[in-house]
N, C-alpha and C. Protein backbone atom coordinates (compact mmCIF):
# COMPACT_ATOMS: atom_id res chain seq x y z
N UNK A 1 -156.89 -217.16 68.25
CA UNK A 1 -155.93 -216.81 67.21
C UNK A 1 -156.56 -215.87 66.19
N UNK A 2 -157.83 -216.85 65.87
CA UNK A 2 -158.57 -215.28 64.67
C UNK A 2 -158.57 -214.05 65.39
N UNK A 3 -159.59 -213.82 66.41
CA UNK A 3 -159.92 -212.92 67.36
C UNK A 3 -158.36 -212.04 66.71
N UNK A 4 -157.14 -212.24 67.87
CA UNK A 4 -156.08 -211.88 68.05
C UNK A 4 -155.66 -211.16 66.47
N UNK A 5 -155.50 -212.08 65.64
CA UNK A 5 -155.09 -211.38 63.90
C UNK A 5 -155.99 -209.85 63.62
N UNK A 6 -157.97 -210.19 63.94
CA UNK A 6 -158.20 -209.25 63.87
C UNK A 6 -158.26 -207.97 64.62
N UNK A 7 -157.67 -208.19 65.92
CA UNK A 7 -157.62 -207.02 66.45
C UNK A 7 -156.31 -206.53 66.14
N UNK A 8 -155.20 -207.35 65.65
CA UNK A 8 -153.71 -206.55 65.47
C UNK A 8 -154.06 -206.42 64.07
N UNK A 9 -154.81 -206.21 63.22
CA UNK A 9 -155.21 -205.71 62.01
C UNK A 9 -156.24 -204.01 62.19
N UNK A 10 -156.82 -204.28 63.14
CA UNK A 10 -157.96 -202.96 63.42
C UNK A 10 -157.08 -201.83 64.51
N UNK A 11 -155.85 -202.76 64.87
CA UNK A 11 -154.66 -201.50 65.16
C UNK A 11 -154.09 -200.98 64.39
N UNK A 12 -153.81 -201.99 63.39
CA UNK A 12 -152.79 -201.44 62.40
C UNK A 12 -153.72 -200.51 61.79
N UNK A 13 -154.80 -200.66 61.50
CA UNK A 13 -155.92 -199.56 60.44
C UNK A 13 -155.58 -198.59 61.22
N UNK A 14 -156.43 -198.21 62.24
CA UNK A 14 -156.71 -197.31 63.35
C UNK A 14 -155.19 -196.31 63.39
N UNK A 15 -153.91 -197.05 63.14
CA UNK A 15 -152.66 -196.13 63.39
C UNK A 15 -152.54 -195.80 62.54
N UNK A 16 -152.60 -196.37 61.64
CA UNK A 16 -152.00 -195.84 60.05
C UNK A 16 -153.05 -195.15 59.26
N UNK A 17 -154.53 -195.93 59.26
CA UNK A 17 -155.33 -195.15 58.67
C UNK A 17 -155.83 -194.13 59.33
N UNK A 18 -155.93 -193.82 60.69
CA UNK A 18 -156.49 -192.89 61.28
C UNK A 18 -155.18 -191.62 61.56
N UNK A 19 -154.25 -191.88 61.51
CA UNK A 19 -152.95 -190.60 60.77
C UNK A 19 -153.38 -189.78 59.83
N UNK A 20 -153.65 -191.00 58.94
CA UNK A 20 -154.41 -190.33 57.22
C UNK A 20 -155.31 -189.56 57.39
N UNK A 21 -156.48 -189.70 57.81
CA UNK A 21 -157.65 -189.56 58.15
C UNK A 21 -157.89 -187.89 59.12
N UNK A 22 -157.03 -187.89 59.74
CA UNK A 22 -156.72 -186.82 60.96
C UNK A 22 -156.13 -185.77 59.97
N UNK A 23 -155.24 -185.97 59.06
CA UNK A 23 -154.56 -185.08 58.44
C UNK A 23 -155.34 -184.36 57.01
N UNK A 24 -156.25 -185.54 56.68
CA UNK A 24 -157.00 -185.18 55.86
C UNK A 24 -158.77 -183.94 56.08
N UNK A 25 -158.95 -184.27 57.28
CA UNK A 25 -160.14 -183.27 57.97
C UNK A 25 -159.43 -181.90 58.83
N UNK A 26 -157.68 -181.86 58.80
CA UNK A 26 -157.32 -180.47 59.30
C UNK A 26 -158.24 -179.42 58.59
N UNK A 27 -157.83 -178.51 59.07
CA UNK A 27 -158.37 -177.23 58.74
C UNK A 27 -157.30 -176.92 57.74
N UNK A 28 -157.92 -175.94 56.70
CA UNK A 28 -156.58 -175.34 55.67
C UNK A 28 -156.11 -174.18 56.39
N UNK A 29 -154.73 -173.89 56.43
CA UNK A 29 -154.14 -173.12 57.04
C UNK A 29 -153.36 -171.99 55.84
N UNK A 30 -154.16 -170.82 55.11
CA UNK A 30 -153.26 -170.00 54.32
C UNK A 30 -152.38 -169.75 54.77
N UNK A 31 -151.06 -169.74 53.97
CA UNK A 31 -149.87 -168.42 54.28
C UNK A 31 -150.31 -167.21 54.48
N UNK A 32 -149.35 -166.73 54.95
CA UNK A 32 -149.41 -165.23 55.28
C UNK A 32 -148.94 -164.47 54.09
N UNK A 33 -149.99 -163.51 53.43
CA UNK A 33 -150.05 -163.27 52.26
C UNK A 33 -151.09 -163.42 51.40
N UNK A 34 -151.58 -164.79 51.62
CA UNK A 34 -151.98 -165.17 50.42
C UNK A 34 -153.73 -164.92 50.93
N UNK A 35 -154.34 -164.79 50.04
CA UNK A 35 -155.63 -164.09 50.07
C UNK A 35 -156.79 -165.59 48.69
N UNK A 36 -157.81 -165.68 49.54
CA UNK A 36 -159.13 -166.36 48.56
C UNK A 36 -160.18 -165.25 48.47
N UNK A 37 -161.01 -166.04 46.99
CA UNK A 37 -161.90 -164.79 47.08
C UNK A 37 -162.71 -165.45 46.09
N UNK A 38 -164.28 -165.09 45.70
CA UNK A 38 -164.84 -165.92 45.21
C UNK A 38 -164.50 -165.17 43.39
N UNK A 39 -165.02 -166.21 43.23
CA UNK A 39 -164.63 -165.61 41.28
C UNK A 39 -166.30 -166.12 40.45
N UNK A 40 -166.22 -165.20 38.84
CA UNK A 40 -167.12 -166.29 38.25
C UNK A 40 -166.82 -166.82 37.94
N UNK A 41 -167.85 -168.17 37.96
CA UNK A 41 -168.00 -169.45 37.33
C UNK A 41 -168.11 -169.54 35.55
N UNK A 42 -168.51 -168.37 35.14
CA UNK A 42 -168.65 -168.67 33.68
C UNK A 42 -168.34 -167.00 33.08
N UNK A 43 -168.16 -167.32 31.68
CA UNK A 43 -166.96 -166.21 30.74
C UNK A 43 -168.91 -165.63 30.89
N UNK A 44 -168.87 -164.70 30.38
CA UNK A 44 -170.06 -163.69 29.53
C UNK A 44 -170.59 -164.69 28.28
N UNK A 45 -169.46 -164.77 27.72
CA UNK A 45 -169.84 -165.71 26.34
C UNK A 45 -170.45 -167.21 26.89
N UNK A 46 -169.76 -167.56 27.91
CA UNK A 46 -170.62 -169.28 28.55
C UNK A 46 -172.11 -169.05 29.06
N UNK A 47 -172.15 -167.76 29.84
CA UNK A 47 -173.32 -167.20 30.78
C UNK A 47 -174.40 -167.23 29.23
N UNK A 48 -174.12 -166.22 28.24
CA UNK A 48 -175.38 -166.26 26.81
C UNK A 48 -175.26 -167.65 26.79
N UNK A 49 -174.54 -168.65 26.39
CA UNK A 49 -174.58 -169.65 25.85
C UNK A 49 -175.67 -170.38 26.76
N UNK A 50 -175.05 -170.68 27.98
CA UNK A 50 -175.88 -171.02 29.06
C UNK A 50 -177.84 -170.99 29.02
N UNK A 51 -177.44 -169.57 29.04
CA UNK A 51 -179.00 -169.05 28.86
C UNK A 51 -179.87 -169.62 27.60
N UNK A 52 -179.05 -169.24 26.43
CA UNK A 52 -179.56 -170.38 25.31
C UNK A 52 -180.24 -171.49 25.54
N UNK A 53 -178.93 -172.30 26.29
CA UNK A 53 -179.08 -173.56 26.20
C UNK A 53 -180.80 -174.19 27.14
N UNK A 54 -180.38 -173.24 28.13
CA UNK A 54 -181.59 -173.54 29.19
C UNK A 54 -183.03 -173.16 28.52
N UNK A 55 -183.20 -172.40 27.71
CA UNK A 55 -184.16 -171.78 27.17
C UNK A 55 -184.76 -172.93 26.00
N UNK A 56 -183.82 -173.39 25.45
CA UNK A 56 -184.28 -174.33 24.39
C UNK A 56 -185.13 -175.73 24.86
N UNK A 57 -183.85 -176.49 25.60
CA UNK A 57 -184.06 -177.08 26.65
C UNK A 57 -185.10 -177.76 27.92
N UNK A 58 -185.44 -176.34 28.08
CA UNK A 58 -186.01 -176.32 29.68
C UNK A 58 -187.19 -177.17 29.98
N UNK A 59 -187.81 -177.78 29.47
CA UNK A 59 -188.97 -178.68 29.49
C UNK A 59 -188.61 -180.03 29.51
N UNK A 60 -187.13 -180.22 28.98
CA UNK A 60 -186.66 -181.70 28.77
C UNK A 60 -185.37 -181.94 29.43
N UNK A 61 -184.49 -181.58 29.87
CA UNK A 61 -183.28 -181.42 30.73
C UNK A 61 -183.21 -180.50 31.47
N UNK A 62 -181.93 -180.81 32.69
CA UNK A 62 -181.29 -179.94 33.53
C UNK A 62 -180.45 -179.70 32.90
N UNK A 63 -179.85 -178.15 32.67
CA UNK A 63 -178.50 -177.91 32.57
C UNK A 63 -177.22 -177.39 33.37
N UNK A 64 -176.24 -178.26 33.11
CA UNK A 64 -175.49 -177.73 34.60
C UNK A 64 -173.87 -177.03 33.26
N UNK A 65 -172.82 -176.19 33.99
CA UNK A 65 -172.51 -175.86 33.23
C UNK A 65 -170.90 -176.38 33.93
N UNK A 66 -169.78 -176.33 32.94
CA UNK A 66 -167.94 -176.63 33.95
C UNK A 66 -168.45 -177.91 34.93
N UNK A 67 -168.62 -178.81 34.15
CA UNK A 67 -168.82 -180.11 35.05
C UNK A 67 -167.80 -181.20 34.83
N UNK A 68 -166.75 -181.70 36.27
CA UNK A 68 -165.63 -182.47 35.98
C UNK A 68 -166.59 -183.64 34.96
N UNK A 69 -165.22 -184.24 34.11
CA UNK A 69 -165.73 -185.14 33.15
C UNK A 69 -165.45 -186.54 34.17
N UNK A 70 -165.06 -186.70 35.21
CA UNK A 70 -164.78 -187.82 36.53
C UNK A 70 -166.49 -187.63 37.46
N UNK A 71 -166.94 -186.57 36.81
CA UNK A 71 -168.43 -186.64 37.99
C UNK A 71 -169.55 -187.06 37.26
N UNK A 72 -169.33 -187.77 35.84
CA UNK A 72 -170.44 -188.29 35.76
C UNK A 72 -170.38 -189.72 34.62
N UNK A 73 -168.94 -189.96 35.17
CA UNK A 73 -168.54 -191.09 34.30
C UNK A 73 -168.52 -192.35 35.87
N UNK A 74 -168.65 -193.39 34.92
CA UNK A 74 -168.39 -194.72 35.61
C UNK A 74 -167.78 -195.54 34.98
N UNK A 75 -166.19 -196.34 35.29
CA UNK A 75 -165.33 -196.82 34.83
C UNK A 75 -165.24 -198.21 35.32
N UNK A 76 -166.01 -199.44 34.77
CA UNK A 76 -165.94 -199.78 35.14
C UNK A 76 -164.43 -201.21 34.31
N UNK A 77 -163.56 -201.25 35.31
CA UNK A 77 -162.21 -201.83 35.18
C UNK A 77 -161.49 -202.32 35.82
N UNK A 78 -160.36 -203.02 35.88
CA UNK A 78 -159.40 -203.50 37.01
C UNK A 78 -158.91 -202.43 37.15
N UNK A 79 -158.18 -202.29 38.34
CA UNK A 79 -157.97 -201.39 39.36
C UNK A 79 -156.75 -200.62 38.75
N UNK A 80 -155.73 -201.20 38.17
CA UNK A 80 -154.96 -200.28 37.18
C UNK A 80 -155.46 -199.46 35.45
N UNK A 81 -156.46 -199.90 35.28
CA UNK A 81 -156.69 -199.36 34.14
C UNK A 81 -157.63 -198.52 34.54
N UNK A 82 -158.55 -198.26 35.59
CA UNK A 82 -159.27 -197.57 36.34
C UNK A 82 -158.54 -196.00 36.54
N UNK A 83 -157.56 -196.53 37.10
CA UNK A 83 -156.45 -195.35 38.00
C UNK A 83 -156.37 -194.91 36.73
N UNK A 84 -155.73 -195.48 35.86
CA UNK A 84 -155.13 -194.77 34.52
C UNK A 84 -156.05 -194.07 33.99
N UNK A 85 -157.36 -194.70 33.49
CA UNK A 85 -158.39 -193.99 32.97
C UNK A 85 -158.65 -192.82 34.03
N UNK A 86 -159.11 -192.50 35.33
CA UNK A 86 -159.09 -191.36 35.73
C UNK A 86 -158.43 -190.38 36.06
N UNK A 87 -157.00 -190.83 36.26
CA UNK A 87 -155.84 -189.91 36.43
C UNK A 87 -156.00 -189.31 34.89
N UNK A 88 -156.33 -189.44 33.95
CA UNK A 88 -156.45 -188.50 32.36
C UNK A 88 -157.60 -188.08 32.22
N UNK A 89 -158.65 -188.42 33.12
CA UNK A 89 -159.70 -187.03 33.04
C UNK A 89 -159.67 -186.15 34.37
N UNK A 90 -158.89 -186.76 35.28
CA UNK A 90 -158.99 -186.02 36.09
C UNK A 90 -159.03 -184.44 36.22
N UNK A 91 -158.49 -183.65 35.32
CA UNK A 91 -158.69 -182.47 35.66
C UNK A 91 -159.75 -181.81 34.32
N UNK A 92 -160.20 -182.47 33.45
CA UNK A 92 -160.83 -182.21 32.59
C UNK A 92 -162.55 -182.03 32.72
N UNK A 93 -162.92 -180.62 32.17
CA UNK A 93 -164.38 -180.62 32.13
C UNK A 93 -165.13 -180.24 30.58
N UNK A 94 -166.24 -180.64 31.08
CA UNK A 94 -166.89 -179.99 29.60
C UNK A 94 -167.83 -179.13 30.02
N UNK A 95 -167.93 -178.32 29.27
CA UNK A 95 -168.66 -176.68 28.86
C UNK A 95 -169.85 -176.68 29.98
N UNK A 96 -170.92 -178.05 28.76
CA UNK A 96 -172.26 -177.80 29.41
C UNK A 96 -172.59 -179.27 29.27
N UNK A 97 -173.53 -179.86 29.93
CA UNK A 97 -174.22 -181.03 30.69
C UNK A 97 -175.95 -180.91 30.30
N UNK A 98 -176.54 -181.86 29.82
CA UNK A 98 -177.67 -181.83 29.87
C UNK A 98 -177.84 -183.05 30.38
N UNK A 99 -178.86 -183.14 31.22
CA UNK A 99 -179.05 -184.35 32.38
C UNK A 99 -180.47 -184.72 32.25
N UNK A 100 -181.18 -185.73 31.83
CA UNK A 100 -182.49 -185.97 32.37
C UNK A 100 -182.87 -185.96 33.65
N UNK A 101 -184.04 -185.21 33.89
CA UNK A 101 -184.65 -185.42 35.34
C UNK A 101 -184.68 -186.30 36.06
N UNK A 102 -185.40 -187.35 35.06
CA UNK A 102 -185.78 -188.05 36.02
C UNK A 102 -185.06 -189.53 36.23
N UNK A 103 -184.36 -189.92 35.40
CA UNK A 103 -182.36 -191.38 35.21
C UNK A 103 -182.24 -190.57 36.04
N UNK A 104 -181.75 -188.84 36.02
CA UNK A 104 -180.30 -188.10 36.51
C UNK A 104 -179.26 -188.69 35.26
N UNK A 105 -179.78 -189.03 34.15
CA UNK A 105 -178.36 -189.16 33.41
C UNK A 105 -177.86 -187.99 32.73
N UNK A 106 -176.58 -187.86 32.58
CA UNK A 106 -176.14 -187.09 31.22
C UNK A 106 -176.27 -187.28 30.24
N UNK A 107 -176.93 -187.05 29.09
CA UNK A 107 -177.48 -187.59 27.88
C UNK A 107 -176.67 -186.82 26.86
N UNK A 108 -176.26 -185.63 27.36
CA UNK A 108 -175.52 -184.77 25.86
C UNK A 108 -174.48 -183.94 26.69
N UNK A 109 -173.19 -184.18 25.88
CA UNK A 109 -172.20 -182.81 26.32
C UNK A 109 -172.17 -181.51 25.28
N UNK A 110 -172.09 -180.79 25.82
CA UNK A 110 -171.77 -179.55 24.79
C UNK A 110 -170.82 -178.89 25.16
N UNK A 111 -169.75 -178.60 24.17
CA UNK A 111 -168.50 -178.42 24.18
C UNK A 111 -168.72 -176.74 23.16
N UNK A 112 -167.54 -176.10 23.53
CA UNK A 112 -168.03 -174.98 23.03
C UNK A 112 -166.14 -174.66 22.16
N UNK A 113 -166.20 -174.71 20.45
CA UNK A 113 -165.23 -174.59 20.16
C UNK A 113 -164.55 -172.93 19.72
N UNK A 114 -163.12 -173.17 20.06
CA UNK A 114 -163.26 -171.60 20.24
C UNK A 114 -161.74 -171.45 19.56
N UNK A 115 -162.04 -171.34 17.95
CA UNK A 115 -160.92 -171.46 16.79
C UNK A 115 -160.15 -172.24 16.86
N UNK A 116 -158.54 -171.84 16.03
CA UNK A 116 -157.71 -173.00 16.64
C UNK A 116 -156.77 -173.19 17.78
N UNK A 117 -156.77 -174.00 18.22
CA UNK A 117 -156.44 -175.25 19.62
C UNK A 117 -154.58 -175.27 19.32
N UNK A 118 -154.59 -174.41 20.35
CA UNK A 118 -153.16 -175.22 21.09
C UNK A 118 -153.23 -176.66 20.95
N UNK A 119 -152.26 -177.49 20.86
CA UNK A 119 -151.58 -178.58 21.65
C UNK A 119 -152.39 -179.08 22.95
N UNK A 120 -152.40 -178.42 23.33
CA UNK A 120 -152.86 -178.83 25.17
C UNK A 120 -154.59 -178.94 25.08
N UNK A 121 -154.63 -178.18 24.37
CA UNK A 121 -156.05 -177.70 23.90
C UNK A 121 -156.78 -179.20 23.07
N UNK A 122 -156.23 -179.06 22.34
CA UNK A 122 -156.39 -179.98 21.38
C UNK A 122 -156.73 -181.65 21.88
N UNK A 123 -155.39 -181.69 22.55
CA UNK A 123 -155.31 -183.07 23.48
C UNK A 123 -156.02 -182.90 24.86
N UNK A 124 -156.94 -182.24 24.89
CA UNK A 124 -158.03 -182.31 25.73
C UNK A 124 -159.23 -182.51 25.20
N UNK A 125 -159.37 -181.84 24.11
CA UNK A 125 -160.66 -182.23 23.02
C UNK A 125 -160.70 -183.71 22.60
N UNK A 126 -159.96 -183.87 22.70
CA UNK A 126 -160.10 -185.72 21.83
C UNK A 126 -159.98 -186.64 22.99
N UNK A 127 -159.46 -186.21 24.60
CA UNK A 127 -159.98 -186.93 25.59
C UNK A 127 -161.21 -186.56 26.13
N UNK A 128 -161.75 -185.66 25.75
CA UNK A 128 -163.18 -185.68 25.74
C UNK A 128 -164.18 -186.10 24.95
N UNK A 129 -163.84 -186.18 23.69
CA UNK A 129 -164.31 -186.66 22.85
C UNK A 129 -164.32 -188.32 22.91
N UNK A 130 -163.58 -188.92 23.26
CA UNK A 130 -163.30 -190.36 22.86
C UNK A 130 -163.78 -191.08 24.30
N UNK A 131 -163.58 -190.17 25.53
CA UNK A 131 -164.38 -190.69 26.99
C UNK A 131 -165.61 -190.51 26.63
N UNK A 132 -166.46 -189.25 26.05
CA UNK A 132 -167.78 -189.41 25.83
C UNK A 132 -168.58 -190.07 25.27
N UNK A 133 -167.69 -190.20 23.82
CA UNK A 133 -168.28 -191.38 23.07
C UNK A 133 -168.51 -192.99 23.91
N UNK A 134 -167.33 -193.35 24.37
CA UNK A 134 -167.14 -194.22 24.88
C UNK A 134 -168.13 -194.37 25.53
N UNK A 135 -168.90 -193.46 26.36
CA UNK A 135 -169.99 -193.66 27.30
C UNK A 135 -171.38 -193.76 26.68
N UNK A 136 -171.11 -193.74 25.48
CA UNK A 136 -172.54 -193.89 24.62
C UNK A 136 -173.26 -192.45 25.16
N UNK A 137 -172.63 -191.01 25.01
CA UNK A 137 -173.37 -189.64 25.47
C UNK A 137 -172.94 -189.09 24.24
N UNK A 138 -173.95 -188.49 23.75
CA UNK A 138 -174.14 -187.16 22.44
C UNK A 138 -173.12 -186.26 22.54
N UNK A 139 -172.66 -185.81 22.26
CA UNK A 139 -171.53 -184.36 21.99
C UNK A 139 -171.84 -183.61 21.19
N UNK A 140 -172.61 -182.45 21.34
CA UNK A 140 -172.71 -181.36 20.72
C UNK A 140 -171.23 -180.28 20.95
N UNK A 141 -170.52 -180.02 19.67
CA UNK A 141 -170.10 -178.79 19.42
C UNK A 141 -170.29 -177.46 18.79
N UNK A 142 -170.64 -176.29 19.94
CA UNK A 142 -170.80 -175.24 19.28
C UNK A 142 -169.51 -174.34 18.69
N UNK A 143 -169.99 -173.26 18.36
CA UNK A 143 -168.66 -172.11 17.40
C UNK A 143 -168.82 -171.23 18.72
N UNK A 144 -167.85 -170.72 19.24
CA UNK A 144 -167.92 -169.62 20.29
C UNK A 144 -168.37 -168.46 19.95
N UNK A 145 -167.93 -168.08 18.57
CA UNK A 145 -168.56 -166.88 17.56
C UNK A 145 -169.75 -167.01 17.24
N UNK A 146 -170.32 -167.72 17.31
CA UNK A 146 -171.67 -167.96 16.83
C UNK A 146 -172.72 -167.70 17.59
N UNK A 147 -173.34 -166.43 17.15
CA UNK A 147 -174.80 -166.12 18.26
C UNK A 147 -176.13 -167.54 17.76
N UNK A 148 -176.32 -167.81 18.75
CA UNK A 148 -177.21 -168.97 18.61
C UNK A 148 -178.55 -168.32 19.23
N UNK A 149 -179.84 -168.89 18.95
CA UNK A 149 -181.21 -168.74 19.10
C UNK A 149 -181.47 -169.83 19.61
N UNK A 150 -182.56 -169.75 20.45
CA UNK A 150 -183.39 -170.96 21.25
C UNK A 150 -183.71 -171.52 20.58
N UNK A 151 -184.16 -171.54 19.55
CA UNK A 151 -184.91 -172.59 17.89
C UNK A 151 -183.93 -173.54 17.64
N UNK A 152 -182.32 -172.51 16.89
CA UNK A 152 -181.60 -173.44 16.18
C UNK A 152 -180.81 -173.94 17.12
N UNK A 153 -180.75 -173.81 18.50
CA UNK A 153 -179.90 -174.25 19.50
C UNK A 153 -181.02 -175.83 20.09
N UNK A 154 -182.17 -175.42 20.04
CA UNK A 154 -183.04 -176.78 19.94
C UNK A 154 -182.45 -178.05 18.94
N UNK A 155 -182.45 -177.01 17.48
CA UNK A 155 -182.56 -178.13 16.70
C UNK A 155 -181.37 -178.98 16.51
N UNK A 156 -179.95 -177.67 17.15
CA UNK A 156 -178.82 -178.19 16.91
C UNK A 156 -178.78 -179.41 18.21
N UNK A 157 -179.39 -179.62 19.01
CA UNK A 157 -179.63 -180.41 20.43
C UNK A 157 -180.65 -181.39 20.04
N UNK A 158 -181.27 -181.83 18.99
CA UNK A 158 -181.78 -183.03 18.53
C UNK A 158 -183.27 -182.83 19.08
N UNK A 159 -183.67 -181.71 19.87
CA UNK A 159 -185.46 -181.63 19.71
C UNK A 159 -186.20 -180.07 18.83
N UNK A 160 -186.94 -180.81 18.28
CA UNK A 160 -187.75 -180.28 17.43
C UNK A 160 -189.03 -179.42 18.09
N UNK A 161 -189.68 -178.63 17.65
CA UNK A 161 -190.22 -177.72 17.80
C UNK A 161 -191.71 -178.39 18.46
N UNK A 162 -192.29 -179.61 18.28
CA UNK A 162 -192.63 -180.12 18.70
C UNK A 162 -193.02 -181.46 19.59
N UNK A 163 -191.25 -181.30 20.27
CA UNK A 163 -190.76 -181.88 21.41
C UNK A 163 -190.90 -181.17 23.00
């Protein structure tokens, strides 16, 4: 009788989940028309910033830059407040990432502010803000206008000159 339950259970997977499964490893098939192509990853203004950041940095973190805010969070919750919590970061990233080597943690976000904020804008800043906190991670905000130096971009990042 067990036997029997589990094999009409590892059918039922096998039909239903392996449908899923088959449809999910197709190949993508463009329309006719439609064209991919690679793009950059970062504005001119993110690329200096970037460089900054790595320069100040570079002895004490990795920096990674447009990193989903779902790739380095852990939620831990019942299974509906889970969904909920990631379905609202789901499409959300922040600027820049500083990661220790050697955890691999994220220790600081840096967010890069850039005047005033739409609506949409806005209510993305404060779900970033309030998931990060939440995670006990630093949030640095910079001015987009603002030419920054490896020194004060150190100091604005919490190490000192003899860190």
């Amino acid at each position: 009788m067990f036997v029997g339950a589990i094999g009409v259970l590892l059918l039922l997977w096998l039909f239903f989940g392996g449908a899923r499964t088959r449809a999910d490893t197709a190949d993508l098939v463009l329309p006719a028309g439609v064209s991919v192509s690679a793009g950059p990853l970062l504005s001119e203004r993110d690329l200096s910033l970037y460089n900054v950041i790595r320069l100040a940095v570079q002895d004490h973190f990795l920096v990674f830059a447009q990193v989903p805010l779902w790739a380095f969070l852990s939620v831990n919750a019942d299974r509906q407040d889970r969904r909920r919590i990631l379905n609202r970061v789901a499409l959300k990233r922040v600027d820049f990432v500083l990661v220790h080597p050697g955890s691999r943690q994220v220790t600081q976000v840096v967010q890069v502010a850039e005047g005033p904020a739409s609506p949409p804008q806005e209510e993305r800043r404060r779900v970033i803000e309030s998931v990060v906190r939440a995670a006990g991670i630093a949030l640095v905000t910079l001015q987009a206008e603002h030419r920054y130096s490896a020194p004060e971009m150190a100091a604005l990042l919490g190490l000192g000159p003899e860190d």
